[in-house]
N, C-alpha and C. Protein backbone atom coordinates (compact mmCIF):
# COMPACT_ATOMS: atom_id res chain seq x y z
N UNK A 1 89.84 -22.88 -5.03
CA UNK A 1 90.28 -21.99 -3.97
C UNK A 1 91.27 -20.99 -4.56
N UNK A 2 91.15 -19.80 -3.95
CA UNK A 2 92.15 -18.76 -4.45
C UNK A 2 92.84 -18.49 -3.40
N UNK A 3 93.94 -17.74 -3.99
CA UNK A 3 95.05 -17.07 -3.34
C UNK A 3 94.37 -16.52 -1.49
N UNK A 4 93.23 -15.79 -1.64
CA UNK A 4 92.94 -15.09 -0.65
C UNK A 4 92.34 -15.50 0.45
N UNK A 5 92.19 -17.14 0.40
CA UNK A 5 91.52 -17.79 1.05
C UNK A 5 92.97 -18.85 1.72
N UNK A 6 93.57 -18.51 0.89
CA UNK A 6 95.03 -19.04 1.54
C UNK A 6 95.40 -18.64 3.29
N UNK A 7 96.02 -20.15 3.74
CA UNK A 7 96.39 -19.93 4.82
C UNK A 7 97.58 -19.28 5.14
N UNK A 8 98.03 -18.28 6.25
CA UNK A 8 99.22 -17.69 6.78
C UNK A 8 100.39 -18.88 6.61
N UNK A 9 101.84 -18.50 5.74
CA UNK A 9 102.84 -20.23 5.86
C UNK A 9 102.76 -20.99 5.29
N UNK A 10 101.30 -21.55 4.72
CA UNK A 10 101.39 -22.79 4.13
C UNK A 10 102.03 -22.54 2.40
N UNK A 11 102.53 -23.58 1.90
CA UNK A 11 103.28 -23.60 0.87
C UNK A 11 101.93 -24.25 -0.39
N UNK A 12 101.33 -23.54 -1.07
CA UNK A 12 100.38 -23.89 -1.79
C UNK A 12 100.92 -23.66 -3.29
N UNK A 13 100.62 -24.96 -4.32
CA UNK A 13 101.22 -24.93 -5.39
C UNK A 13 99.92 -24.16 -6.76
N UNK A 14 100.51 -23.31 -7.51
CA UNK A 14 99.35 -22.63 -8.17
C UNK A 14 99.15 -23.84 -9.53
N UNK A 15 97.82 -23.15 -9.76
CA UNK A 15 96.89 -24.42 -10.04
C UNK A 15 96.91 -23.70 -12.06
N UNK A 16 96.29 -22.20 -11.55
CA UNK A 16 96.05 -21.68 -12.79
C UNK A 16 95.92 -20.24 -12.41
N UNK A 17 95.80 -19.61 -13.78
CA UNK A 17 95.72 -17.89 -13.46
C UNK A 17 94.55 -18.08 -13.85
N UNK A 18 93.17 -17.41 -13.20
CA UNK A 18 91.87 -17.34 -13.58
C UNK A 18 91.56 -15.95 -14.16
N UNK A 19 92.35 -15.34 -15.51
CA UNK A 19 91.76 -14.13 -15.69
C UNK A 19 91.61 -13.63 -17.42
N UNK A 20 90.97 -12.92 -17.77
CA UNK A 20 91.49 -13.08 -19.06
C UNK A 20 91.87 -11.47 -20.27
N UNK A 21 92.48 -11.27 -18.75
CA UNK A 21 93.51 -9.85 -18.78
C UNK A 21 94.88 -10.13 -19.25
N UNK A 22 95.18 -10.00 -20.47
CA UNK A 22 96.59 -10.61 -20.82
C UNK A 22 97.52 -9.53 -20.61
N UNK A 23 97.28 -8.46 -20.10
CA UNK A 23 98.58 -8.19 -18.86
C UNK A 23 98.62 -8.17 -17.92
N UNK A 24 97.65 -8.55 -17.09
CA UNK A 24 98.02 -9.45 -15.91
C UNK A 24 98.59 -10.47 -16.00
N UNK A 25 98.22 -12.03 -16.90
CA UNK A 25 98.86 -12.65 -17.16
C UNK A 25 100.00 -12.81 -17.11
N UNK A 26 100.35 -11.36 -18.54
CA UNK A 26 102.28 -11.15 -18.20
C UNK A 26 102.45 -11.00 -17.13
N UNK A 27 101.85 -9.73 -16.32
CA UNK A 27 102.76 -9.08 -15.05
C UNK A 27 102.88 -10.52 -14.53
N UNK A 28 102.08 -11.23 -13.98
CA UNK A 28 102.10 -12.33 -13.24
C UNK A 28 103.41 -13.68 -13.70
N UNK A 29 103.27 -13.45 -14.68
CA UNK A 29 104.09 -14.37 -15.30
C UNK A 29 105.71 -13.56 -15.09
N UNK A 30 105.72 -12.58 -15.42
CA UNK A 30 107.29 -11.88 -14.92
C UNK A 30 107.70 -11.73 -13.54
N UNK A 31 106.35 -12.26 -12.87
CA UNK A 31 106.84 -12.65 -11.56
C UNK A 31 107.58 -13.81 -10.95
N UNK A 32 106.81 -14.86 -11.92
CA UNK A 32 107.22 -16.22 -11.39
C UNK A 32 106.24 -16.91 -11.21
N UNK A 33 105.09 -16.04 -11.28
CA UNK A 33 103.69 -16.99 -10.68
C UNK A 33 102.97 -17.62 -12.24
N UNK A 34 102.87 -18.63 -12.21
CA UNK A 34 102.30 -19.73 -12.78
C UNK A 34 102.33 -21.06 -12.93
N UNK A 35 101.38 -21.51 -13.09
CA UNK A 35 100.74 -23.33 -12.74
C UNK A 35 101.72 -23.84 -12.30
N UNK A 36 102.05 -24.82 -11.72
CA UNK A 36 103.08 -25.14 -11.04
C UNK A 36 104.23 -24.86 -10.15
N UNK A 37 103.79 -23.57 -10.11
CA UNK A 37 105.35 -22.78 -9.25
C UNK A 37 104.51 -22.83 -7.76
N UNK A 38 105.60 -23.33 -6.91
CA UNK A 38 105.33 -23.11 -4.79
C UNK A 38 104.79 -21.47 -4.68
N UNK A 39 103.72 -21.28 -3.93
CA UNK A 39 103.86 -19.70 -3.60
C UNK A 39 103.22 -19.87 -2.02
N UNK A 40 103.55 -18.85 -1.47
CA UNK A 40 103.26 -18.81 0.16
C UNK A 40 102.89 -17.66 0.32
N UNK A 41 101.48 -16.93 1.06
CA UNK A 41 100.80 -16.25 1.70
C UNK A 41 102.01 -15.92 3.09
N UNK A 42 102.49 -14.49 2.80
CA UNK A 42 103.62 -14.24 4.29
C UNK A 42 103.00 -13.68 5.57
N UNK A 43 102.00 -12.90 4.51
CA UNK A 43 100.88 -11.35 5.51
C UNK A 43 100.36 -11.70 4.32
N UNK A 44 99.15 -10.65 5.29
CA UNK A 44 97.88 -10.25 5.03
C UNK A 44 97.11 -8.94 5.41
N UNK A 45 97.13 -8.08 4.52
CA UNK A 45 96.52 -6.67 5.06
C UNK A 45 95.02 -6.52 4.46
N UNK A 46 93.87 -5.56 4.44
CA UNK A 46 92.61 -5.19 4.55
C UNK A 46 92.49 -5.15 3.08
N UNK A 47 93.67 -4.74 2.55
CA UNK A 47 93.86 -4.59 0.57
C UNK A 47 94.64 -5.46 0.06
N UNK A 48 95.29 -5.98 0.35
CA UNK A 48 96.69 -6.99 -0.52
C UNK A 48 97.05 -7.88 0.69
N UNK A 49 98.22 -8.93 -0.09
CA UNK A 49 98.91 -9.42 0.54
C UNK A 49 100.31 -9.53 -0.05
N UNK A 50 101.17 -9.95 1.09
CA UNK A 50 102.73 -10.39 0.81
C UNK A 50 102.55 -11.83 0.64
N UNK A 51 103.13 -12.00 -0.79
CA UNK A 51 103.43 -13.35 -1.11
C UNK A 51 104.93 -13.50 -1.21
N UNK A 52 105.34 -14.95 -1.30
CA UNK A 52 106.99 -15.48 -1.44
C UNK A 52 106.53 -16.23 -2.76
N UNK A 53 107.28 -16.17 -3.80
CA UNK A 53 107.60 -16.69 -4.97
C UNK A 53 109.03 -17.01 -5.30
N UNK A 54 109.83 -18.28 -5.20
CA UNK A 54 110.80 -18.45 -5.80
C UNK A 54 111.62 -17.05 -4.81
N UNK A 55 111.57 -17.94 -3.48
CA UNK A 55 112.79 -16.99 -2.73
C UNK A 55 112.71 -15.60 -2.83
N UNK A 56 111.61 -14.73 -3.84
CA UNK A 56 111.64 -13.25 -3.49
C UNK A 56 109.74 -12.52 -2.83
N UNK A 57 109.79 -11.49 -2.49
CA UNK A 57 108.57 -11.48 -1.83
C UNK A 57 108.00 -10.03 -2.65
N UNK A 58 106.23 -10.34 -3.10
CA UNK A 58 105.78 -9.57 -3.68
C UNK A 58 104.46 -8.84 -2.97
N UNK A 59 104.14 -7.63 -2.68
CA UNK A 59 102.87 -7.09 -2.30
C UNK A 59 102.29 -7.17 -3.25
N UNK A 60 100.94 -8.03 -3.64
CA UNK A 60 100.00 -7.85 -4.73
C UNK A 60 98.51 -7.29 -3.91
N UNK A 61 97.56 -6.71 -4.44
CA UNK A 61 96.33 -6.47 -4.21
C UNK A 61 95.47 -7.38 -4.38
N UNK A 62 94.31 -7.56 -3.70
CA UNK A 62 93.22 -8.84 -3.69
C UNK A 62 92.68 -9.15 -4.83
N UNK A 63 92.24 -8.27 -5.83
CA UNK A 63 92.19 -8.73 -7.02
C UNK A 63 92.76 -9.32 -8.07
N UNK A 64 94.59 -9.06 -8.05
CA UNK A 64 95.60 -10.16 -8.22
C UNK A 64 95.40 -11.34 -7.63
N UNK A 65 95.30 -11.30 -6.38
CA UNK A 65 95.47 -12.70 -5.24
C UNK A 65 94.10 -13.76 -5.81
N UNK A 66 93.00 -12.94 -6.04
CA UNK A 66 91.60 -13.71 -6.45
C UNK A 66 91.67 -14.21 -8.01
N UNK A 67 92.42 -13.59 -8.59
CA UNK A 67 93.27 -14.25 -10.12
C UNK A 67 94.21 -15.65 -9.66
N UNK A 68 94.75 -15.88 -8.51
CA UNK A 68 95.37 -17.21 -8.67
C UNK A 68 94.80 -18.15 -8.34
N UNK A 69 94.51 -19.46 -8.81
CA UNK A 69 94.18 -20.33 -8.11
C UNK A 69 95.01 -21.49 -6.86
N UNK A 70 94.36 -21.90 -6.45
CA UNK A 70 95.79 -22.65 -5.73
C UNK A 70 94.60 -23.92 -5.17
């Protein structure tokens, strides 16, 4: 399951980054997001969503969101 299939609230722990774009990777990783870190789906818009990572909140686009697993 990915990020985008995530429910509104729920606290889902990431599993893995599914990509093999190694700057996404980084960007993702200078976020906070990887294997083991809590992340939460806040919103949801037609292109991206607002995620919570470690107490701060990020707009990523669906093709980021379809890179995480959870």
């Amino acid at each position: 399951m990915n990020l985008t299939e995530a429910n509104l609230g729920e606290e889902y722990i990431i599993k893995d980054i599914v990509t093999d774009d190694e700057d996404l990777n980084a960007f993702l990783f200078s976020l906070g997001c990887y294997a083991g870190e809590v992340i939460t789906v806040v919103s949801r818009k037609k292109r991206n969503c607002v995620v919570s990572i470690k107490d701060a909140r990020y707009n990523i686009d669906n093709e980021l969101a379809q890179a995480i697993s959870i």
